[in-house]
N, C-alpha and C. Protein backbone atom coordinates (compact mmCIF):
# COMPACT_ATOMS: atom_id res chain seq x y z
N UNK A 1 -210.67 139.80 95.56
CA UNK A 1 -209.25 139.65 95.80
C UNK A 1 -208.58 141.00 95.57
N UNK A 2 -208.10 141.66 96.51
CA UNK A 2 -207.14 142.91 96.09
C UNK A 2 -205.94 142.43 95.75
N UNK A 3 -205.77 143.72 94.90
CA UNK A 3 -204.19 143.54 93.91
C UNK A 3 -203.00 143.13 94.82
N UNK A 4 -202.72 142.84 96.32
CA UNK A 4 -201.59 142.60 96.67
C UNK A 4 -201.76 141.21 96.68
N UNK A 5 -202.79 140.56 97.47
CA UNK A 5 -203.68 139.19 96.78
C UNK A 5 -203.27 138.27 95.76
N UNK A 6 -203.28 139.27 94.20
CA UNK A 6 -203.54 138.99 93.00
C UNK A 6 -202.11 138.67 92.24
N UNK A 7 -201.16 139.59 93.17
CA UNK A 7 -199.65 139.55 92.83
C UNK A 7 -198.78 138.57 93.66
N UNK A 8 -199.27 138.32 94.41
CA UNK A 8 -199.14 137.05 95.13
C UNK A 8 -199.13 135.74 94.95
N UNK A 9 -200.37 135.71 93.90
CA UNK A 9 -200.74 134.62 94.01
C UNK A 9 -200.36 134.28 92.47
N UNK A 10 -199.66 135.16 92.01
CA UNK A 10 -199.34 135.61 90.24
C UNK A 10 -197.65 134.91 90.59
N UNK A 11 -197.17 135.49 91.76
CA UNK A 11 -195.90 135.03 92.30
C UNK A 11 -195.80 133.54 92.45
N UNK A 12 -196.97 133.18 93.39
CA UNK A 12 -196.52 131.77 93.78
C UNK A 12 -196.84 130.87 92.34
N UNK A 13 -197.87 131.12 91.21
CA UNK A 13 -197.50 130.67 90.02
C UNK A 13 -196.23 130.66 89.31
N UNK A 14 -195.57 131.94 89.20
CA UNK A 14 -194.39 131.54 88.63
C UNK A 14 -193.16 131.05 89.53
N UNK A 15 -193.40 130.35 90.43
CA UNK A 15 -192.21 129.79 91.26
C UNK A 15 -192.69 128.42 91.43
N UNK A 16 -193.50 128.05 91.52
CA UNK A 16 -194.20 126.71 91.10
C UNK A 16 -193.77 126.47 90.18
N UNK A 17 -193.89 127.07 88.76
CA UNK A 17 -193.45 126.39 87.31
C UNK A 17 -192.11 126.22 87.07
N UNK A 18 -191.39 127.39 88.31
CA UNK A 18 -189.99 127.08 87.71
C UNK A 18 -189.54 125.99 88.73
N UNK A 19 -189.70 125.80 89.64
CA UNK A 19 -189.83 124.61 90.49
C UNK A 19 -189.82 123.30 89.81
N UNK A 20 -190.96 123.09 89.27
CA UNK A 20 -191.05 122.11 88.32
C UNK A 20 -190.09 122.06 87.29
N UNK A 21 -190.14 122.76 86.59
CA UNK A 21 -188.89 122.75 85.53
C UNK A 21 -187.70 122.42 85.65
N UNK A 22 -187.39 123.58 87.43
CA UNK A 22 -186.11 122.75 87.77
C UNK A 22 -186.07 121.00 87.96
N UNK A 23 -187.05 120.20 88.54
CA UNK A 23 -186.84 119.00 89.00
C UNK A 23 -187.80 118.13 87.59
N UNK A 24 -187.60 118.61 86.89
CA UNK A 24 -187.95 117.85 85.61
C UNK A 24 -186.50 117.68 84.71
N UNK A 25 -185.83 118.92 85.05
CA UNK A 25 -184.59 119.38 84.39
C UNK A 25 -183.28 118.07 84.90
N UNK A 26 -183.80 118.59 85.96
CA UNK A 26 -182.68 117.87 87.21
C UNK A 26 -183.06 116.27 86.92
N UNK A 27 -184.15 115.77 86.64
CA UNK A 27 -184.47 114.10 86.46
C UNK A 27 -183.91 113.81 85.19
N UNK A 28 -184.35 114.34 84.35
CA UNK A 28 -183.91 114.31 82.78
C UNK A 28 -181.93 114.22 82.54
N UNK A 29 -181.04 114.85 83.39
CA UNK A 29 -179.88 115.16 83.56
C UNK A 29 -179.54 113.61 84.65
N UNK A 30 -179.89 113.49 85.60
CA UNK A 30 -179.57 112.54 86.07
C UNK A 30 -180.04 110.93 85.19
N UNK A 31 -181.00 111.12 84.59
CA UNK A 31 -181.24 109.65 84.20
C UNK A 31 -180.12 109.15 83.07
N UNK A 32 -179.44 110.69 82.72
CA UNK A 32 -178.29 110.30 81.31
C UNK A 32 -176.75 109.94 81.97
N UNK A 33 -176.30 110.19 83.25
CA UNK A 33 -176.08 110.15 84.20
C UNK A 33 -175.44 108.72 84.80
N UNK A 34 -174.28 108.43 84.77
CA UNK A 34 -173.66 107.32 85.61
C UNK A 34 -173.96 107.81 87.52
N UNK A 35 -174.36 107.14 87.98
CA UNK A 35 -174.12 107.05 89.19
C UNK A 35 -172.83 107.19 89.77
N UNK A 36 -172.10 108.45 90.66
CA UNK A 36 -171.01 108.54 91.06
C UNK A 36 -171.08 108.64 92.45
N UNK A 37 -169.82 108.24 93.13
CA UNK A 37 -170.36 109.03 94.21
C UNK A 37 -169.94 109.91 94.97
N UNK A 38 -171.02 110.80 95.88
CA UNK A 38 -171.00 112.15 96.21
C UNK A 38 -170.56 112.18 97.36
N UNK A 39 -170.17 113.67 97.37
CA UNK A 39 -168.84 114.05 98.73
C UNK A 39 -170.20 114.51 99.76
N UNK A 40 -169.61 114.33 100.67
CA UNK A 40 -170.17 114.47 102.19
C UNK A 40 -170.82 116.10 101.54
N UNK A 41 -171.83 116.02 102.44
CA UNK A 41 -172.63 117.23 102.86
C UNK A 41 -171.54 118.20 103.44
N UNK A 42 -171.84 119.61 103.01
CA UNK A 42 -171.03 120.42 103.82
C UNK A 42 -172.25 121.67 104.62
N UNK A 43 -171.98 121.36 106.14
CA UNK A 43 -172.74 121.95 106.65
C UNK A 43 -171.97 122.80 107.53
N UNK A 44 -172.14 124.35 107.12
CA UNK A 44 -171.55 125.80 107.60
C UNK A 44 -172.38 125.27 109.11
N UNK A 45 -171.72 126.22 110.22
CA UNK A 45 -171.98 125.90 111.32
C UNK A 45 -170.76 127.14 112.32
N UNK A 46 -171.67 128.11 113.05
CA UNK A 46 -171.41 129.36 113.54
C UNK A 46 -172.27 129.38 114.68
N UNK A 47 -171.69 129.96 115.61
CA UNK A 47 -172.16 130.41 117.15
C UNK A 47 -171.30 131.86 117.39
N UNK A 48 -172.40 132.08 118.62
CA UNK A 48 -171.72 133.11 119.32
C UNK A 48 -171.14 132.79 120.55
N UNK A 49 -170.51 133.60 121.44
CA UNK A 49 -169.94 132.90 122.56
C UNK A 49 -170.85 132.58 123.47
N UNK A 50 -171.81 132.36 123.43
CA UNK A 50 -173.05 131.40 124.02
C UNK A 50 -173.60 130.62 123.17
N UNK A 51 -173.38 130.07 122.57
CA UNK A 51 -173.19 128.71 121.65
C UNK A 51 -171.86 128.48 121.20
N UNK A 52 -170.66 128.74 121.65
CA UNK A 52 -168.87 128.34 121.31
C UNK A 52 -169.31 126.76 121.92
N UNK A 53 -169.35 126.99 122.72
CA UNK A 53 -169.31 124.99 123.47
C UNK A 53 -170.09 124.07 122.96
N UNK A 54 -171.37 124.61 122.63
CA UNK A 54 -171.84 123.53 122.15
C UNK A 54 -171.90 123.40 120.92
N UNK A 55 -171.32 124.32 119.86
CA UNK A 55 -170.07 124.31 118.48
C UNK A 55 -169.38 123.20 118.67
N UNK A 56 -168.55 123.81 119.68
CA UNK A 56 -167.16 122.72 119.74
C UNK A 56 -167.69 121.27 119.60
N UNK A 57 -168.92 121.11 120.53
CA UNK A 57 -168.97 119.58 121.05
C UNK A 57 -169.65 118.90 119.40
N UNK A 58 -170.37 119.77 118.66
CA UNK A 58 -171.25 118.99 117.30
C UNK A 58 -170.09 118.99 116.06
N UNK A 59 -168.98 119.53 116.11
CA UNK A 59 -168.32 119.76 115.02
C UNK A 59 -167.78 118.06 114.99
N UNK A 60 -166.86 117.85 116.15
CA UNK A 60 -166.43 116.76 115.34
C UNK A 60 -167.53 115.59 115.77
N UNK A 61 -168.88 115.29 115.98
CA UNK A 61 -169.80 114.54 115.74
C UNK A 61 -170.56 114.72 114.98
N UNK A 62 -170.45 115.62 113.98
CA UNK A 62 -170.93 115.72 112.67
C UNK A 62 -170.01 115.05 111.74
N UNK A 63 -168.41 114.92 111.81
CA UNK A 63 -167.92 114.56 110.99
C UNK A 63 -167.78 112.82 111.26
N UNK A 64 -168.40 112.83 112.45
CA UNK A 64 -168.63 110.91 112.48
C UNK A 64 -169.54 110.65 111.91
N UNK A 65 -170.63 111.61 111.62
CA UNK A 65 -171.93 111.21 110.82
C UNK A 65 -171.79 111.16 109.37
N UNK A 66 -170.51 111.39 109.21
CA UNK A 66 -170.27 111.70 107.55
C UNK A 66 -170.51 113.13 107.00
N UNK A 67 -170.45 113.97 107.59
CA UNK A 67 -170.71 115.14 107.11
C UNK A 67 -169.42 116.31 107.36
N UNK A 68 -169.24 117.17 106.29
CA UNK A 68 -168.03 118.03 106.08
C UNK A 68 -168.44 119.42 107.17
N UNK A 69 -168.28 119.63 107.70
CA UNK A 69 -168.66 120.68 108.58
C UNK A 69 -167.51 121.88 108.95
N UNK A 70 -167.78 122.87 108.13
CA UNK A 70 -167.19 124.35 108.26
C UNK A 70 -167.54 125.31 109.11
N UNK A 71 -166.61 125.52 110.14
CA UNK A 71 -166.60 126.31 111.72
C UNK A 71 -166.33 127.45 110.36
N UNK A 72 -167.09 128.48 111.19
CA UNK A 72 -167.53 129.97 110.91
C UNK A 72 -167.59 130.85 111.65
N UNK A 73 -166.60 130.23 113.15
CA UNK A 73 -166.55 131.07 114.45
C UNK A 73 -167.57 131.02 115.29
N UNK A 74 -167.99 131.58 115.79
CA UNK A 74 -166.59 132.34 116.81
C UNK A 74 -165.38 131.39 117.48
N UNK A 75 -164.83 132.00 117.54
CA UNK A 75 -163.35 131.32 118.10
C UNK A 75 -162.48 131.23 120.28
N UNK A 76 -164.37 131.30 120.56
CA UNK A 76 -163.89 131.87 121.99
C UNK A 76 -165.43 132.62 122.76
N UNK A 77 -164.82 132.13 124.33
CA UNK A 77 -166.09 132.83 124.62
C UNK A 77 -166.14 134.02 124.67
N UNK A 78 -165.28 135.07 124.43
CA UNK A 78 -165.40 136.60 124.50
C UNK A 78 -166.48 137.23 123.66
N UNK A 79 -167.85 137.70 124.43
CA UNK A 79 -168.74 138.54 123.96
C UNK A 79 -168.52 138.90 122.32
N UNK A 80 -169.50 138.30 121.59
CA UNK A 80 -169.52 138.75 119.58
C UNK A 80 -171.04 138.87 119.69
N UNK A 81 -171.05 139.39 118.19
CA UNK A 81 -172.27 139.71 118.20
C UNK A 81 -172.69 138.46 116.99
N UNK A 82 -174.07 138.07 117.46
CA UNK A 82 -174.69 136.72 117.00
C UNK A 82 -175.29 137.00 115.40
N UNK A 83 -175.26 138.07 115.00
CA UNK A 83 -176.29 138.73 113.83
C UNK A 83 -175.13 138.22 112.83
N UNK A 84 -173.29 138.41 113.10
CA UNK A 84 -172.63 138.03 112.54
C UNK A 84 -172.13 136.76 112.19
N UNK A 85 -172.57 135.88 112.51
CA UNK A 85 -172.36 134.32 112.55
C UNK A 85 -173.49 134.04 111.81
N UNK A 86 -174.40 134.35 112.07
CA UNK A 86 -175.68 134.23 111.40
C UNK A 86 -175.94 134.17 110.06
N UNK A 87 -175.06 135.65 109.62
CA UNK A 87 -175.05 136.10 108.38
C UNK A 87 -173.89 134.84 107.78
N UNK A 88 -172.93 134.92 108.45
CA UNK A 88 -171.75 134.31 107.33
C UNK A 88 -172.38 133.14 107.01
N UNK A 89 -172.91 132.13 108.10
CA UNK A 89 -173.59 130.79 107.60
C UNK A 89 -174.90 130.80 106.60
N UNK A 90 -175.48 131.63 106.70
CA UNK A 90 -176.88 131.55 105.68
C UNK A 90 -176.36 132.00 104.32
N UNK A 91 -175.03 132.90 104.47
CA UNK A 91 -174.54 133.14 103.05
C UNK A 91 -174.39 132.34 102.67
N UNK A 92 -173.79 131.02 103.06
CA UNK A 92 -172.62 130.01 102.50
C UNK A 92 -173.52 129.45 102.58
N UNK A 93 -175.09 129.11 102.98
CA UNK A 93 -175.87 128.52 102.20
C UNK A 93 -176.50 129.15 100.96
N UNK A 94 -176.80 130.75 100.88
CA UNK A 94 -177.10 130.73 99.76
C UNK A 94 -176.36 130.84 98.31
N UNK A 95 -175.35 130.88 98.83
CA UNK A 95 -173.99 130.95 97.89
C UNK A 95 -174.04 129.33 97.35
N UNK A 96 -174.72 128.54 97.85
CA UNK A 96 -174.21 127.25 97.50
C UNK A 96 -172.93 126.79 97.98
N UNK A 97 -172.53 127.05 98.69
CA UNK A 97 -171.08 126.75 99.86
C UNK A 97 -171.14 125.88 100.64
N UNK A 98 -172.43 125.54 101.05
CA UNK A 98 -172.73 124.78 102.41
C UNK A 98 -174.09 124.24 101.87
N UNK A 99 -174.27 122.90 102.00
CA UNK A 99 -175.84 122.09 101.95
C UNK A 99 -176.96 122.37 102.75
N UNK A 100 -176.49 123.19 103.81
CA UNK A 100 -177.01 123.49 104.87
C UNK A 100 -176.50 124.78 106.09
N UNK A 101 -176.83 124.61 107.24
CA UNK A 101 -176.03 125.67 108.03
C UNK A 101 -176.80 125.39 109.44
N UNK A 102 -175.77 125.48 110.20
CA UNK A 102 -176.37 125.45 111.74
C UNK A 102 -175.76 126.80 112.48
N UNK A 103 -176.16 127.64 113.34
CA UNK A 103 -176.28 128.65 113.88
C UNK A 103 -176.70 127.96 115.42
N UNK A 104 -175.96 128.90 116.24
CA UNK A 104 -175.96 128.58 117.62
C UNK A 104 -175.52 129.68 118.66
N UNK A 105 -176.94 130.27 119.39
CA UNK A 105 -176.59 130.95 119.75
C UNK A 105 -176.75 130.45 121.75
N UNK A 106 -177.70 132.34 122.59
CA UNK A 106 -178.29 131.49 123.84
C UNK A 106 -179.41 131.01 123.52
N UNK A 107 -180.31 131.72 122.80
CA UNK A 107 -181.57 130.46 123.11
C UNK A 107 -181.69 130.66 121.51
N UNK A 108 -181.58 130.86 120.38
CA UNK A 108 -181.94 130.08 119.03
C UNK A 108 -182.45 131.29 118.17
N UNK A 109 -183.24 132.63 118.63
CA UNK A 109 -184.45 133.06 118.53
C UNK A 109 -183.61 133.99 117.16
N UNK A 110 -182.58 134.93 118.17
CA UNK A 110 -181.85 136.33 117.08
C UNK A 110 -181.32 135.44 116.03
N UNK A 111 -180.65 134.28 116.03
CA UNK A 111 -179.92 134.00 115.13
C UNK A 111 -181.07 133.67 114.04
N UNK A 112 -181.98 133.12 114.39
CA UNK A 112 -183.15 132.65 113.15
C UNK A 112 -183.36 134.00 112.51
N UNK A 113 -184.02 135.01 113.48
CA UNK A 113 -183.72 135.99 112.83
C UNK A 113 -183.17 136.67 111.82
N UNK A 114 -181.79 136.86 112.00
CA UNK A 114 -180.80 137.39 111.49
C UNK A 114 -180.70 136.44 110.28
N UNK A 115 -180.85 135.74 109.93
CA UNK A 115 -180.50 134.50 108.99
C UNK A 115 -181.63 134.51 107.83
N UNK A 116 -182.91 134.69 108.60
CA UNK A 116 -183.92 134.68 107.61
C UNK A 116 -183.79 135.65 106.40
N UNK A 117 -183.19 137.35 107.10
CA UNK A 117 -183.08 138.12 106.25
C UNK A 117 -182.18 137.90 104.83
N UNK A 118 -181.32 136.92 105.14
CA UNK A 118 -180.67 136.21 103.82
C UNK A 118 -181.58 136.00 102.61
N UNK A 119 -181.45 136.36 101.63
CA UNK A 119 -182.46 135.97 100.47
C UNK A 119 -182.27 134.27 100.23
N UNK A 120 -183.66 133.34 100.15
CA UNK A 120 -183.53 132.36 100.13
C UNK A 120 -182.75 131.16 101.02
N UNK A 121 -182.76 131.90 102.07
CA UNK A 121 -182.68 130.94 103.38
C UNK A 121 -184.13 131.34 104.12
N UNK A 122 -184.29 129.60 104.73
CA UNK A 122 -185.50 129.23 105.68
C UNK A 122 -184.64 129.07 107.01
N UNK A 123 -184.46 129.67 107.46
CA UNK A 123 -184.00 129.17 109.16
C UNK A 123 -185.11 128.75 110.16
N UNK A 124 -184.69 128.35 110.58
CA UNK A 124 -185.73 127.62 111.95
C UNK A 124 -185.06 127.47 113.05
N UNK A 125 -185.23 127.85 114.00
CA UNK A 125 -185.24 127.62 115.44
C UNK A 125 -186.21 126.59 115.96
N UNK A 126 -185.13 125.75 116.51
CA UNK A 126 -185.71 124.43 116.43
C UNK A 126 -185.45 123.73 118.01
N UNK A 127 -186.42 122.91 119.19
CA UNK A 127 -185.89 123.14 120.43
C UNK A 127 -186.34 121.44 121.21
N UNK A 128 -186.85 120.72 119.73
CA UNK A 128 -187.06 119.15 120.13
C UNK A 128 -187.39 118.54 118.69
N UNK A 129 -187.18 117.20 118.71
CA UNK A 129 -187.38 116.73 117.36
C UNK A 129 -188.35 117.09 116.87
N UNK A 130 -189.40 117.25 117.25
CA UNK A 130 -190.86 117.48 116.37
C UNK A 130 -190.38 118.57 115.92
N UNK A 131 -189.91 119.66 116.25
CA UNK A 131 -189.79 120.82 115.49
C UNK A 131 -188.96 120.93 114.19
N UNK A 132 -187.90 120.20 114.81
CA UNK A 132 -186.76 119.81 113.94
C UNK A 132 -187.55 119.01 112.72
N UNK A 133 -187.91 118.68 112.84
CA UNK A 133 -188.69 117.15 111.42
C UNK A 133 -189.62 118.15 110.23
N UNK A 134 -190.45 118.31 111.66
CA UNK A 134 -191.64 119.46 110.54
C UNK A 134 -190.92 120.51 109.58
N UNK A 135 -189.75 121.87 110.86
CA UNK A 135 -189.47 122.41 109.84
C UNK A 135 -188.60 121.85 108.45
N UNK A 136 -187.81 121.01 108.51
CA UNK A 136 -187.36 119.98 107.47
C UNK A 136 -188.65 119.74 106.71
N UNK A 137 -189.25 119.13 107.04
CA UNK A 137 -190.28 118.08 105.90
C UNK A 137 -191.56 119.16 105.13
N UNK A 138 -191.69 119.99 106.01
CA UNK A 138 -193.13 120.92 106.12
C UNK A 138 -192.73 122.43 105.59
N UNK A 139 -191.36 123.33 105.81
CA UNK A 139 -191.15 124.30 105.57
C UNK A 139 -189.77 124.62 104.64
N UNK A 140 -189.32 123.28 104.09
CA UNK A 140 -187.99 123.11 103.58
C UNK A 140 -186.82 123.89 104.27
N UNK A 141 -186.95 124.08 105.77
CA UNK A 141 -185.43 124.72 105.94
C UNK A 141 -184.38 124.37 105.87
N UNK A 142 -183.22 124.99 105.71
CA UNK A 142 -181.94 124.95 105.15
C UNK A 142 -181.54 125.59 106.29
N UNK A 143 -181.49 126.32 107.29
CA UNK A 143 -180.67 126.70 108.43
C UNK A 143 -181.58 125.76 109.46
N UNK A 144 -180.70 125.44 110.81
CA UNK A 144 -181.27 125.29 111.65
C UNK A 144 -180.37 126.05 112.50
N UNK A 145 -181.24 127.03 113.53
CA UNK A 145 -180.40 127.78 114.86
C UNK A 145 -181.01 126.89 116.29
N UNK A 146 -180.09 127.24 117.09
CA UNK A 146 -180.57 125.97 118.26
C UNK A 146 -179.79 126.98 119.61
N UNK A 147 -180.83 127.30 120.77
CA UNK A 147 -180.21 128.08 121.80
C UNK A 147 -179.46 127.11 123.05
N UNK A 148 -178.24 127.25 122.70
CA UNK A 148 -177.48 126.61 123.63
C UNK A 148 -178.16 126.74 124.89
N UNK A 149 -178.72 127.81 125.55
CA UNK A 149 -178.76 127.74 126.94
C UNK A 149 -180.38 127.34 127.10
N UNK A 150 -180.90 126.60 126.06
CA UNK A 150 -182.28 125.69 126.04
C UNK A 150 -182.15 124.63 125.92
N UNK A 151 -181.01 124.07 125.54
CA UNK A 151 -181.23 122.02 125.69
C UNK A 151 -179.56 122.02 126.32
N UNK A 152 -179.77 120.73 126.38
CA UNK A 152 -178.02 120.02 126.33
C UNK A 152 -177.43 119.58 125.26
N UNK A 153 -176.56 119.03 125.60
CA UNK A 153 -175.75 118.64 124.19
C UNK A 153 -176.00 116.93 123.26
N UNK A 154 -176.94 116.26 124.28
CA UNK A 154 -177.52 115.31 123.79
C UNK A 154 -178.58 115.34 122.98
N UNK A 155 -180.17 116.42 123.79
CA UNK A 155 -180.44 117.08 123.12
C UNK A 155 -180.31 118.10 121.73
N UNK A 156 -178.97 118.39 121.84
CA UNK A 156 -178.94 119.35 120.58
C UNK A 156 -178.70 118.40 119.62
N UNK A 157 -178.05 117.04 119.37
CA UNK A 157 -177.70 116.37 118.66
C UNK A 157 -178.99 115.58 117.80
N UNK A 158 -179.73 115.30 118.79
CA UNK A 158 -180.90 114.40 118.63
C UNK A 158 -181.75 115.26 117.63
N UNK A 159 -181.90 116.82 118.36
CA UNK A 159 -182.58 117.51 117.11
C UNK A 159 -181.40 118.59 115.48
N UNK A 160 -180.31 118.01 115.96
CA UNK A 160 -179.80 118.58 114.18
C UNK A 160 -179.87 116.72 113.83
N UNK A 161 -179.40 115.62 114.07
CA UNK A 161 -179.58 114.39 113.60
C UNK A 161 -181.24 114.31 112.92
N UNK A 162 -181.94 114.63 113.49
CA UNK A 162 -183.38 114.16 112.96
C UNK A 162 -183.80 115.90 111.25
N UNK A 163 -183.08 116.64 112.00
CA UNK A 163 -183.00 117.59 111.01
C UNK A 163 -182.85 117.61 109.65
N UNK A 164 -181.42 116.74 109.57
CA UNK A 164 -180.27 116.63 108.08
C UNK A 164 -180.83 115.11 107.98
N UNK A 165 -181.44 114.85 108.57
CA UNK A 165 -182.24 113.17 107.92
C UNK A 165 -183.36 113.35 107.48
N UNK A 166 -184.37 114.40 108.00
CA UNK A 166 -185.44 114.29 107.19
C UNK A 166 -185.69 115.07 106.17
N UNK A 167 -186.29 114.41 105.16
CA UNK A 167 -186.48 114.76 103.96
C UNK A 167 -187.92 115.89 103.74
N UNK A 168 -187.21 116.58 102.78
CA UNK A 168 -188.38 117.31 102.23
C UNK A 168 -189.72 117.31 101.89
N UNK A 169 -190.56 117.50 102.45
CA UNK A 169 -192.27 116.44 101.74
C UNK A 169 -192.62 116.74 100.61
N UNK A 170 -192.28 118.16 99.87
CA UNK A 170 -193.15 118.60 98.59
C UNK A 170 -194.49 118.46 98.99
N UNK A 171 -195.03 117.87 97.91
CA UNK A 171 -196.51 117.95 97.70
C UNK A 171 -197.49 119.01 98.25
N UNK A 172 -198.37 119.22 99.18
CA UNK A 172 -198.61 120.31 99.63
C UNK A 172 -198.18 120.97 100.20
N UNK A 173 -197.10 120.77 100.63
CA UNK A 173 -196.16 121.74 101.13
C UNK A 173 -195.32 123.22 100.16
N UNK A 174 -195.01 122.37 98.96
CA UNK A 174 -194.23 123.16 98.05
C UNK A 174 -195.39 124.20 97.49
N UNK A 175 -196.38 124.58 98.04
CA UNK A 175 -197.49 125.58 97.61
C UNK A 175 -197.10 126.60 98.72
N UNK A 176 -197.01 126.36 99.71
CA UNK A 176 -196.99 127.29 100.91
C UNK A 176 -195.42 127.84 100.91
N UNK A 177 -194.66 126.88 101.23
CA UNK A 177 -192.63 127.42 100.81
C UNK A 177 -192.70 128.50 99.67
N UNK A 178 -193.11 127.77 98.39
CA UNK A 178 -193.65 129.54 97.19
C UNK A 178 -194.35 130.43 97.43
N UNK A 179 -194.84 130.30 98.65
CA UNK A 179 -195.73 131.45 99.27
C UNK A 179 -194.93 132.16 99.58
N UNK A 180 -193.84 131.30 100.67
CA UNK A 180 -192.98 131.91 101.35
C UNK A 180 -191.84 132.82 100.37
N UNK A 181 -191.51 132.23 99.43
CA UNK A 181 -190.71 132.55 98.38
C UNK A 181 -191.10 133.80 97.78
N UNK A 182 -192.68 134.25 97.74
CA UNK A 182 -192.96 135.21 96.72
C UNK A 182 -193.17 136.07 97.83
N UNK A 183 -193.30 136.09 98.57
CA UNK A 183 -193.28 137.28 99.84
C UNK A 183 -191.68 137.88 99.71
N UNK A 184 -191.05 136.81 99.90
CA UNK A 184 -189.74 137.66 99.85
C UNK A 184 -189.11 138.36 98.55
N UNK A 185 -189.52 137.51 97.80
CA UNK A 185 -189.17 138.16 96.38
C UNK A 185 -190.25 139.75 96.04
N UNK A 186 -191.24 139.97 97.10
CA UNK A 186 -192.17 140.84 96.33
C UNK A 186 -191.03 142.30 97.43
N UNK A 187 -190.90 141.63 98.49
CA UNK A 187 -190.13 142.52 99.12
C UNK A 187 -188.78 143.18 99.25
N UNK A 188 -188.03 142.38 98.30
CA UNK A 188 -186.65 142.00 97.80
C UNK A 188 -186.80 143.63 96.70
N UNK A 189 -187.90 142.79 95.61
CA UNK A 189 -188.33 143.84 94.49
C UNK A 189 -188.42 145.21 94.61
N UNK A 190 -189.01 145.56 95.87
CA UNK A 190 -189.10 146.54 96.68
C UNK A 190 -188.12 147.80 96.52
N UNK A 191 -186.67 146.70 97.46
CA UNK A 191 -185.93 147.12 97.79
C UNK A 191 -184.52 147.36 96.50
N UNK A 192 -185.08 146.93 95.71
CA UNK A 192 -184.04 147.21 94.58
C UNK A 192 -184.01 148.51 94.34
């Protein structure tokens, strides 16, 4: 095993344990805990002017689904640049601002991009339910980007609906996501 190997795999140990800790933490806190109940999901949600329309059309059918949904622009089809929509929504997920974040550009690809570079956002570009489910259940993402000028608007619904419904799998999964986690953190480290 070489040392980048060794630090790696030294990484995905300590994000595993705190993982655990957190949701041991988090059970222990809830079981003392009255049951209240909780405000709608707030899901950040940004396009560029090749995703403005099909913005417009999910905003207020997200809020029939019960969900709080914060426009993040653009405000129009006049030419923006997509790297910026990108950014503001993955912030306001990692800020804890937003439960989530949808990004919408022409076809899905820059905005995943641009989003990933966020510390601790998973974006996915996502272009039919199967994709949509897995990255949910299989890669824990928290962004989904979707290229307007690759589905319709029935389509786009079908895959953020199956998105924000499916649940996280853990179990063997949460080995590989800390994979993912200690890559960025080894590169993060880097850059300090």
């Amino acid at each position: 095993m070489t040392p980048d190997e060794q630090e790696i795999r030294a990484l995905v140990r300590r994000i595993l344990l705190d993982v655990l800790a957190e949701e041991a933490d988090d059970s222990s806190k809830n079981a003392s805990r009255p049951a209240t109940p909780t405000a709608s999901p707030v899901i950040a949600i940004a396009s560029d002017h090749g995703g403005y329309e099909l913005k417009q059309r999910l905003i207020p059918w997200l809020k029939e689904l019960g969900y709080t949904p914060v426009d993040l622009g653009t405000a129009g089809k006049e030419s923006v640049d997509y790297p910026d929509f990108a950014f503001s929504a993955a912030s306001m997920v990692r800020q804890g601002k937003a439960d989530a974040a949808i990004v919408i550009d022409g076809a899905g690809i820059g905005s995943a991009m641009a989003a990933n570079k966020v510390p601790g956002v998973r974006a996915s570009m996502c272009y039919d339910i199967a994709t949509a489910r897995n990255a949910r259940e299989h890669n824990h993402a928290n962004v989904l980007t979707l290229g307007a000028g690759m589905i319709d608007v029935e389509q786009a619904k079908a895959i953020v609906k199956t998105w924000l419904e499916t649940p996280w799998g853990e179990g063997r999964h949460a080995r590989r996501v800390a994979k993912i986690t200690a890559i960025e953190q080894r590169f993060s480290k880097a850059n300090c």
